[in-house]
Protein backbone atom coordinates (compact mmCIF):
# COMPACT_ATOMS: atom_id res chain seq x y z
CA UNK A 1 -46.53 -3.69 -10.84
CA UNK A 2 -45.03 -4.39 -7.13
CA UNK A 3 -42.35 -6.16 -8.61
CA UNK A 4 -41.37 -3.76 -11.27
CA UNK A 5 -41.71 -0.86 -8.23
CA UNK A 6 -39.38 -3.19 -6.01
CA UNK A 7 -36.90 -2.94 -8.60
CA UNK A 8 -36.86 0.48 -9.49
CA UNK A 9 -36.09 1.27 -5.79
CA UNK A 10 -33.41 -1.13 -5.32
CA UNK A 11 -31.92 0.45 -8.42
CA UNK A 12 -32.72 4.05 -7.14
CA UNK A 13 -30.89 2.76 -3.99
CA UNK A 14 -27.64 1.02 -5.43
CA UNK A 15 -27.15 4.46 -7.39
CA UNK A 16 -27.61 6.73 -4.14
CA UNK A 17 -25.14 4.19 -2.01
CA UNK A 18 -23.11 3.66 -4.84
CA UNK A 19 -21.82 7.38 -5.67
CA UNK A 20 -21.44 7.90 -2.01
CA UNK A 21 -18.96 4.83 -1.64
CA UNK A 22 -16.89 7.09 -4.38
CA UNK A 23 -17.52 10.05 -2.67
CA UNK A 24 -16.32 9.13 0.65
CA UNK A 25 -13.61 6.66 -0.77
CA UNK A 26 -12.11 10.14 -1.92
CA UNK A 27 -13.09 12.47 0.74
CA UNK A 28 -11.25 9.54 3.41
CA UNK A 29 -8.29 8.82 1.52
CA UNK A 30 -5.34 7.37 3.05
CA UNK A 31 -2.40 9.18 1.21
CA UNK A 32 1.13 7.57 1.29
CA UNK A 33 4.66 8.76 1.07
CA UNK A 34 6.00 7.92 -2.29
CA UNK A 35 9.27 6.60 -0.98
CA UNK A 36 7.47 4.54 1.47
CA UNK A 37 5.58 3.51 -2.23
CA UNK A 38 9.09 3.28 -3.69
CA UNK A 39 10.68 0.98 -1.26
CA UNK A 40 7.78 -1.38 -1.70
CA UNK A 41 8.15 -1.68 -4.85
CA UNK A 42 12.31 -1.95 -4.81
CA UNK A 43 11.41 -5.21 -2.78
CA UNK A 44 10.96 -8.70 -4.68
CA UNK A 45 7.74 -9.32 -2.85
CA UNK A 46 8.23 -12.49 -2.42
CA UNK A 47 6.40 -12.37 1.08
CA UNK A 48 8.73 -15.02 2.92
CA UNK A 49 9.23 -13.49 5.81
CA UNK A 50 13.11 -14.19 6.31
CA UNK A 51 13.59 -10.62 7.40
CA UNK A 52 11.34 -11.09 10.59
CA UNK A 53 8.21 -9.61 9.08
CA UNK A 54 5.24 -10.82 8.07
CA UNK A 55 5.63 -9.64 4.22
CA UNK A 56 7.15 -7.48 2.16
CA UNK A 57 4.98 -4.11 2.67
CA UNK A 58 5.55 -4.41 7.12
CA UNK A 59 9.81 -4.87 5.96
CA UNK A 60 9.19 -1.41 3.93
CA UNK A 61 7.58 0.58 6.34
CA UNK A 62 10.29 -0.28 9.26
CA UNK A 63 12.50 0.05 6.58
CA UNK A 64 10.89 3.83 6.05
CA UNK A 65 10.89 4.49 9.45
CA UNK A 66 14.26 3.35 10.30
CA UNK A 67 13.47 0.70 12.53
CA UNK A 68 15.69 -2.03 10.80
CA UNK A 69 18.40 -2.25 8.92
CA UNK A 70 18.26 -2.42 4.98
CA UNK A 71 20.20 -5.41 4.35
CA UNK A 72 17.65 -8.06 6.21
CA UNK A 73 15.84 -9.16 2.65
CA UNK A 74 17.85 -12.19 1.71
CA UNK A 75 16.04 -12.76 -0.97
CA UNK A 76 16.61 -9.25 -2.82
CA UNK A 77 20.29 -9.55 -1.66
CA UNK A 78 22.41 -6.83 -2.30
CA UNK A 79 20.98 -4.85 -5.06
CA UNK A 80 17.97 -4.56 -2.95
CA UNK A 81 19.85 -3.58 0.09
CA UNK A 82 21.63 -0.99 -2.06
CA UNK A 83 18.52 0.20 -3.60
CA UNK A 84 16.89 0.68 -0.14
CA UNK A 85 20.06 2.82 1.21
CA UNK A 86 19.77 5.02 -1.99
CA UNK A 87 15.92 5.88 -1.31
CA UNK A 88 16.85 6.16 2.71
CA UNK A 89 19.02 8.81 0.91
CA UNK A 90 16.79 10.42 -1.21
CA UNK A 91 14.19 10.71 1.67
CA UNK A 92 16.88 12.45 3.85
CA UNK A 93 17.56 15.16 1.32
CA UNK A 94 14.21 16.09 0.70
């Protein structure tokens, strides 16, 4: 019977802790500029680093805020470099 009540409140407890994880996961969300989302995703994401950052998502978000130039992703080459400009672009018009 102390077993079977040890589980029952565990259970009780993962329920209570679990819906307010969702709760506050929502309440505290982080939300992110969908260019910023767009330019991550026009990268290769290869994560070498031969632009001078760390990976692929720190390149995009100097990239967003204009803190380096667009054509430093050898990798991507070109059509990434374009692709970048075009969304630097987009972002100005809005």
């Amino acid at each position: 019977m102390l077993i079977l009540n040890s589980v029952l409140v565990m259970f009780g407890l993962s329920l209570i802790l679990g819906a307010m994880i969702a709760i506050f996961s929502k309440v505290f969300e982080v939300k992110k500029d969908p260019i910023l989302e767009e330019i991550v995703a026009a990268l290769p994401a290869y994560n070498c680093g031969a632009c001078g950052f760390p990976g692929c998502e720190q390149y995009a978000e100097a990239v967003f805020k204009k803190e380096t130039p667009v054509n430093k992703c050898s990798p991507g080459g070109k059509e990434v470099s374009d692709k970048l400009s075009e969304l630097l672009k987009k972002m100005e018009n809005k």
